[in-house]
N, C-alpha and C. Protein backbone atom coordinates (compact mmCIF):
# COMPACT_ATOMS: atom_id res chain seq x y z
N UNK A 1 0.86 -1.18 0.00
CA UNK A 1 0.00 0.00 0.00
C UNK A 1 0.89 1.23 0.00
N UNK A 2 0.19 2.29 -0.87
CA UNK A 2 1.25 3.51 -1.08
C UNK A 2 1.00 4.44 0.33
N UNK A 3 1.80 5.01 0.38
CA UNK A 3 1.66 5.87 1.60
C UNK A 3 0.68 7.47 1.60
N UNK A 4 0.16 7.25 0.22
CA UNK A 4 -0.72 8.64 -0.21
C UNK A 4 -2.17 8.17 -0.31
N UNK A 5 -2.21 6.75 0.30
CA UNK A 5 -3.05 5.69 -0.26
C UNK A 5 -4.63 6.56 1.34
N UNK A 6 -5.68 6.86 1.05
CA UNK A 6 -6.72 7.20 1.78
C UNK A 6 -7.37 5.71 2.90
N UNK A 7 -7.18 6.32 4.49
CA UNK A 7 -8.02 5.14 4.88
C UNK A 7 -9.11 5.44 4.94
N UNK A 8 -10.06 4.88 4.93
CA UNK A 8 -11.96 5.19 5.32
C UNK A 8 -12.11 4.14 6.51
N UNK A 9 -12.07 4.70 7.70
CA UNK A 9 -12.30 3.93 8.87
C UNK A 9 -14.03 4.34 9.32
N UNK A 10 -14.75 3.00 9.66
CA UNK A 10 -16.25 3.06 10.14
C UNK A 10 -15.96 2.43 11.36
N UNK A 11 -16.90 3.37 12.30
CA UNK A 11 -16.81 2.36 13.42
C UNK A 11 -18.57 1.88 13.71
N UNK A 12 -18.97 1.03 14.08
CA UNK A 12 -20.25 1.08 14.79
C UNK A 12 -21.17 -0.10 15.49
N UNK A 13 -21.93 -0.20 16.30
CA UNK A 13 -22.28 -1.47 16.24
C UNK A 13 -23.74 -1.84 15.72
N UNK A 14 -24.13 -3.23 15.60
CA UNK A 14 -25.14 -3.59 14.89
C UNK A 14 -26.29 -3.14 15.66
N UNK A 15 -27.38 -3.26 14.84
CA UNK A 15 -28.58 -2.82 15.00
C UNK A 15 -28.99 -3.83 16.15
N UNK A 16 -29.62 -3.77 17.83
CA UNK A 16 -30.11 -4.84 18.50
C UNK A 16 -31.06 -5.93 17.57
N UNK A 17 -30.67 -7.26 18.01
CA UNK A 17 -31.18 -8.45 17.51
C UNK A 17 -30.50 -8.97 16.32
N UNK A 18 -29.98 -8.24 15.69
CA UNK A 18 -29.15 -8.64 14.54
C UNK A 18 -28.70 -10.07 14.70
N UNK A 19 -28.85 -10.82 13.15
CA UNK A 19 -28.14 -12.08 13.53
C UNK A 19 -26.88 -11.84 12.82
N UNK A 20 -25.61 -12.81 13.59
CA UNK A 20 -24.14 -11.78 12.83
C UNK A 20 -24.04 -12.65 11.54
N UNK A 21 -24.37 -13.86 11.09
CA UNK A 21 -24.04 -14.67 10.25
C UNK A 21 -25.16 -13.56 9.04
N UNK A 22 -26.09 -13.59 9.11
CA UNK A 22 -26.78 -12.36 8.28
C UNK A 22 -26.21 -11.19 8.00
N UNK A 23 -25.76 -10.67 9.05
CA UNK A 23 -24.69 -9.38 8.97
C UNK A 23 -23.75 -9.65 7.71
N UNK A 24 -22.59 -11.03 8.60
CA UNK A 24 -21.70 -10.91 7.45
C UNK A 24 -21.72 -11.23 6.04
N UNK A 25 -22.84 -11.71 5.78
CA UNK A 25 -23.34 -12.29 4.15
C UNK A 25 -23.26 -10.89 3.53
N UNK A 26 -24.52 -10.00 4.86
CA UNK A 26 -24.37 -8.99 3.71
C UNK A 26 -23.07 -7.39 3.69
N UNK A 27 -22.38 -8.00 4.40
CA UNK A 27 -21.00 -7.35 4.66
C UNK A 27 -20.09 -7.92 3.23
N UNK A 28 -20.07 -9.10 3.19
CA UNK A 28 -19.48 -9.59 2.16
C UNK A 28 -20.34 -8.99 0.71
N UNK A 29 -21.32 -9.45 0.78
CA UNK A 29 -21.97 -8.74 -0.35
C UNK A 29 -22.03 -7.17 -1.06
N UNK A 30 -21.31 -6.56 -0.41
CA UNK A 30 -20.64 -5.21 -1.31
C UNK A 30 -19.69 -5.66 -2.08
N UNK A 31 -18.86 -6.63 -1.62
CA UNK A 31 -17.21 -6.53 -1.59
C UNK A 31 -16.87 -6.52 -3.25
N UNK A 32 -17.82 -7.63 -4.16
CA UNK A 32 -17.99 -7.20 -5.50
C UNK A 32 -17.73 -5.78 -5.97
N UNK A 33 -18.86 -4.92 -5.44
CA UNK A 33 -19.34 -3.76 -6.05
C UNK A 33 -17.93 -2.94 -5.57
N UNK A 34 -17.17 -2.79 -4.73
CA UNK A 34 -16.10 -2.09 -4.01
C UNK A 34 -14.95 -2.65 -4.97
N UNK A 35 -14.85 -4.06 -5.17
CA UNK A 35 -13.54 -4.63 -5.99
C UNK A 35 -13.71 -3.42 -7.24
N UNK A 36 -15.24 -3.27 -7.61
CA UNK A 36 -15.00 -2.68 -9.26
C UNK A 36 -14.74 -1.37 -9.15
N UNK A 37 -14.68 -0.71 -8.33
CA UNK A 37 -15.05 1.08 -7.90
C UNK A 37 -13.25 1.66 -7.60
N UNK A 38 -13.45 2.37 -9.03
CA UNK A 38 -11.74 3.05 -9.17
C UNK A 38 -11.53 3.40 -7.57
N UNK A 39 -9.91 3.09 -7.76
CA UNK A 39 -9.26 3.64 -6.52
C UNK A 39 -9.31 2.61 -5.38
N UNK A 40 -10.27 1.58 -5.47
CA UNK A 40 -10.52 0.92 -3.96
C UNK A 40 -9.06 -0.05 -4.12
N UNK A 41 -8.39 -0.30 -2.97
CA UNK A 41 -7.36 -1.22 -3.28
C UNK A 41 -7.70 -2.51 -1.85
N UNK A 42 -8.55 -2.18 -0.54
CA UNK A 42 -8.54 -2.97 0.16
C UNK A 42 -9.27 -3.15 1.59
N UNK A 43 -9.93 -3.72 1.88
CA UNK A 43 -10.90 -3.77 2.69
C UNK A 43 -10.91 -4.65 4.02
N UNK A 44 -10.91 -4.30 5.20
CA UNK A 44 -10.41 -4.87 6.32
C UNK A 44 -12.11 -4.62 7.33
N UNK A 45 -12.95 -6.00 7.64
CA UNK A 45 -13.85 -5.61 8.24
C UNK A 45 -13.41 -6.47 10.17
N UNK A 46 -13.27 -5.79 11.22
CA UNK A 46 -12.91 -6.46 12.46
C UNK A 46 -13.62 -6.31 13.23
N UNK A 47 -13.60 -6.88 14.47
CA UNK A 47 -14.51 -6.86 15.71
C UNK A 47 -13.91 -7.12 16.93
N UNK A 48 -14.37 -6.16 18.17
CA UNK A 48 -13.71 -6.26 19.45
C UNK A 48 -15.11 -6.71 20.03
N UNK A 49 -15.46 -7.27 20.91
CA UNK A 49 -16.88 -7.55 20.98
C UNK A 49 -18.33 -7.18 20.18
N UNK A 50 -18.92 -6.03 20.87
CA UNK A 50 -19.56 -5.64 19.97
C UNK A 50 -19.53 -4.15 19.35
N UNK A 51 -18.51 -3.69 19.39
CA UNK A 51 -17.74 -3.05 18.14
C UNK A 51 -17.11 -3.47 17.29
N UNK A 52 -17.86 -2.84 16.08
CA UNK A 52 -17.33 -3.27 14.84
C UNK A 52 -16.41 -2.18 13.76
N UNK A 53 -15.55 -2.87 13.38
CA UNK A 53 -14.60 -1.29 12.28
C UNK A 53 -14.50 -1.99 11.23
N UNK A 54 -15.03 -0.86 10.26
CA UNK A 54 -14.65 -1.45 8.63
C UNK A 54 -13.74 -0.39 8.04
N UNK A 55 -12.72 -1.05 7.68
CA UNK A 55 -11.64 -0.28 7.25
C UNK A 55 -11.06 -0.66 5.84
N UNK A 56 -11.27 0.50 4.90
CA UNK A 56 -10.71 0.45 3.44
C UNK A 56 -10.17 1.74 2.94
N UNK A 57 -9.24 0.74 2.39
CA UNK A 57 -8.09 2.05 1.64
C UNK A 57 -8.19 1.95 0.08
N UNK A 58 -8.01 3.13 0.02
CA UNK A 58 -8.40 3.71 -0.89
C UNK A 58 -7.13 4.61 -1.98
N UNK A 59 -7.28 4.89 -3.19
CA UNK A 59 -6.08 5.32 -3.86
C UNK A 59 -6.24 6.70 -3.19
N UNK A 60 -7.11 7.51 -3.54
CA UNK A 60 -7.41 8.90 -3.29
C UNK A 60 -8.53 9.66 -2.60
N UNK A 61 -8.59 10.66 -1.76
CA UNK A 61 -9.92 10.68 -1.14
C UNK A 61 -11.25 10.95 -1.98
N UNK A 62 -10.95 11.40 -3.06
CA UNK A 62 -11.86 11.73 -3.86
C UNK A 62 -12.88 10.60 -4.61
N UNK A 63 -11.62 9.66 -4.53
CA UNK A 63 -12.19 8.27 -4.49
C UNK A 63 -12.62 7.61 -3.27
N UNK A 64 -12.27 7.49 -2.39
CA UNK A 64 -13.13 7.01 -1.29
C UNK A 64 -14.40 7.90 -1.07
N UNK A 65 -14.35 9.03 -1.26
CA UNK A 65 -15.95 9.78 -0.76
C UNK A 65 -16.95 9.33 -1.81
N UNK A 66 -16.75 9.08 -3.16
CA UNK A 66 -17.06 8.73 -4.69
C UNK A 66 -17.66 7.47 -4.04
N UNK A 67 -17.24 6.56 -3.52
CA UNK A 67 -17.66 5.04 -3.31
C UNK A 67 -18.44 5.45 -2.52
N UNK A 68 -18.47 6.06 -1.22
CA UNK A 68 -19.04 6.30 -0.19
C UNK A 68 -20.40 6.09 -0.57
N UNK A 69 -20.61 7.57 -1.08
CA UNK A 69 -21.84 8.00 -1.99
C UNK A 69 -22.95 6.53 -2.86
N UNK A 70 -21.89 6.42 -3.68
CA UNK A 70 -22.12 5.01 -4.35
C UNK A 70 -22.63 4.27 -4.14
N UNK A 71 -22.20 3.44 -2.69
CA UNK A 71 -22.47 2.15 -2.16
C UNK A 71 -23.75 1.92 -1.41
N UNK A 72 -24.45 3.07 -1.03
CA UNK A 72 -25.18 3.27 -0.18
C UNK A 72 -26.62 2.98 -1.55
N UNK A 73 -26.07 3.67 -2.94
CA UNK A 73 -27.20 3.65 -3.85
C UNK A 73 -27.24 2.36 -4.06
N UNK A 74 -26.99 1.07 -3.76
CA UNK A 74 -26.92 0.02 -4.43
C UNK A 74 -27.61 -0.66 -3.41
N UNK A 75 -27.90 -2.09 -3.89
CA UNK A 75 -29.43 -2.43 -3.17
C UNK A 75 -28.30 -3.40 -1.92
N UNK A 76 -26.84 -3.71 -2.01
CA UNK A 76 -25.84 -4.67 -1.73
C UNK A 76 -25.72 -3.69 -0.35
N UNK A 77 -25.39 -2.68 -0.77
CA UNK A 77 -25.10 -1.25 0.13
C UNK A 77 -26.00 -0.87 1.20
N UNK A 78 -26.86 -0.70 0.77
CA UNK A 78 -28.56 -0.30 1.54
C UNK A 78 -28.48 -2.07 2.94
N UNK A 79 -28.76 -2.85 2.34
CA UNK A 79 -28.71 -4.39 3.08
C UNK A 79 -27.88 -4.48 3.67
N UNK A 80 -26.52 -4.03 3.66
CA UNK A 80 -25.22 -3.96 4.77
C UNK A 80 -25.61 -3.05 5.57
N UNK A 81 -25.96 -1.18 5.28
CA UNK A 81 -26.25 -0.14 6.23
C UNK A 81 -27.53 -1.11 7.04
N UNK A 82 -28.00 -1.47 6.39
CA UNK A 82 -29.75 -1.73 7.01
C UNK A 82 -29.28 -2.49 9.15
N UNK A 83 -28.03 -2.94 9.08
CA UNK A 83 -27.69 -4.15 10.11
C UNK A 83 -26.86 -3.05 11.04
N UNK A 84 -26.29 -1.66 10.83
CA UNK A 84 -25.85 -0.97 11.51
C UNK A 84 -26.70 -0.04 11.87
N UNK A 85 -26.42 0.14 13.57
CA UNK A 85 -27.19 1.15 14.48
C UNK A 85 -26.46 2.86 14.25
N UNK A 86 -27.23 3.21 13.45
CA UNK A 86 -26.96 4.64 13.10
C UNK A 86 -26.42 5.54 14.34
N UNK A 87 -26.64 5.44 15.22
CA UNK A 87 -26.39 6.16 16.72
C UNK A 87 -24.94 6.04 17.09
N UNK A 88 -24.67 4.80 16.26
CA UNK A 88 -23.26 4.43 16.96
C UNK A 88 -22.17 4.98 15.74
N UNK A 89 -22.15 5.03 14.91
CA UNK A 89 -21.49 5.07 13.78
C UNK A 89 -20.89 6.14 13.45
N UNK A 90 -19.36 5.89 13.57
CA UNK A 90 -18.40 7.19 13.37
C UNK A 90 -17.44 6.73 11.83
N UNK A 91 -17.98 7.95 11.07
CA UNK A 91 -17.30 7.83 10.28
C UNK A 91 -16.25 8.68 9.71
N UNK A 92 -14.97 8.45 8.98
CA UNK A 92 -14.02 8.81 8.80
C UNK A 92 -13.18 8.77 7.63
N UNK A 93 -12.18 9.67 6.64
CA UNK A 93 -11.35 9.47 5.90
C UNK A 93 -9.95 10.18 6.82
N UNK A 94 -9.14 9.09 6.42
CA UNK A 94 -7.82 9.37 7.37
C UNK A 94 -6.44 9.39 6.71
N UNK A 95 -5.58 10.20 6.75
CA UNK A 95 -4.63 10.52 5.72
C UNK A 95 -3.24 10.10 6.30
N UNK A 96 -2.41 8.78 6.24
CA UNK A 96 -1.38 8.44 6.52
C UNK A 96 -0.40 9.47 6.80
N UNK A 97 0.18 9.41 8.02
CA UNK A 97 1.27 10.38 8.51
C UNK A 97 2.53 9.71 7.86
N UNK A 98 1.99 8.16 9.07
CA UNK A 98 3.78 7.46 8.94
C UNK A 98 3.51 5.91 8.88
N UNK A 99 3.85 5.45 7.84
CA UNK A 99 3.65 3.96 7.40
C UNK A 99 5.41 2.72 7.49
N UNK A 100 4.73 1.89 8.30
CA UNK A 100 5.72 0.78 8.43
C UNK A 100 5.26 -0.34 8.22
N UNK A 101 5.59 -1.21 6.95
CA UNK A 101 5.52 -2.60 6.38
C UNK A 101 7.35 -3.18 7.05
N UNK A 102 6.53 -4.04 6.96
CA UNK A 102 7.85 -4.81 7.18
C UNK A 102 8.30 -5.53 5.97
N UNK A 103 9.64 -5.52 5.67
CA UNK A 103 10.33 -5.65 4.02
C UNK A 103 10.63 -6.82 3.78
């Protein structure tokens, strides 16, 4: 990953009653529509109990806000938001200071 590369960090947790195996079907079910959407290079979805962070990087921010927009119009998009509790949900584009891969 380049170091000019945009993160889009979400934080939030699911909607009460949610089942998570439903969740992640339709968590996975963007991942298509995101593979095709210029600029996306990579997508990291994790969990600490019941916080959840979805994290994808992106070539440029202009491209991550572009998807943003996007994903939400799509019926894949709508069915993933539908499982997150709006109350909780912090969202973010975050611009690499200082990057260490190991070589």
């Amino acid at each position: 990953m380049n170091q000019s590369a945009i993160v889009e960090l979400v934080l939030f947790k699911l909607v009460g009653g949610s089942n998570e195996e439903d969740f992640l079907s339709a968590a996975q079910g963007i991942n298509p529509q995101l593979e095709e959407m210029h600029g996306f290079i990579e997508r990291r979805l994790l969990r600490n109990g019941e916080q959840w962070v979805d994290i994808v990087y992106w070539d440029s921010l202009e491209e991550a806000q572009s998807a943003a927009e996007a994903i939400m119009t799509l019926e894949a998009g709508q069915k993933f938001g539908a499982f997150i509790e709006q109350a909780t949900m912090q969202f973010m584009h975050l611009h690499p200071v200082d990057v260490l891969t190991k070589a």
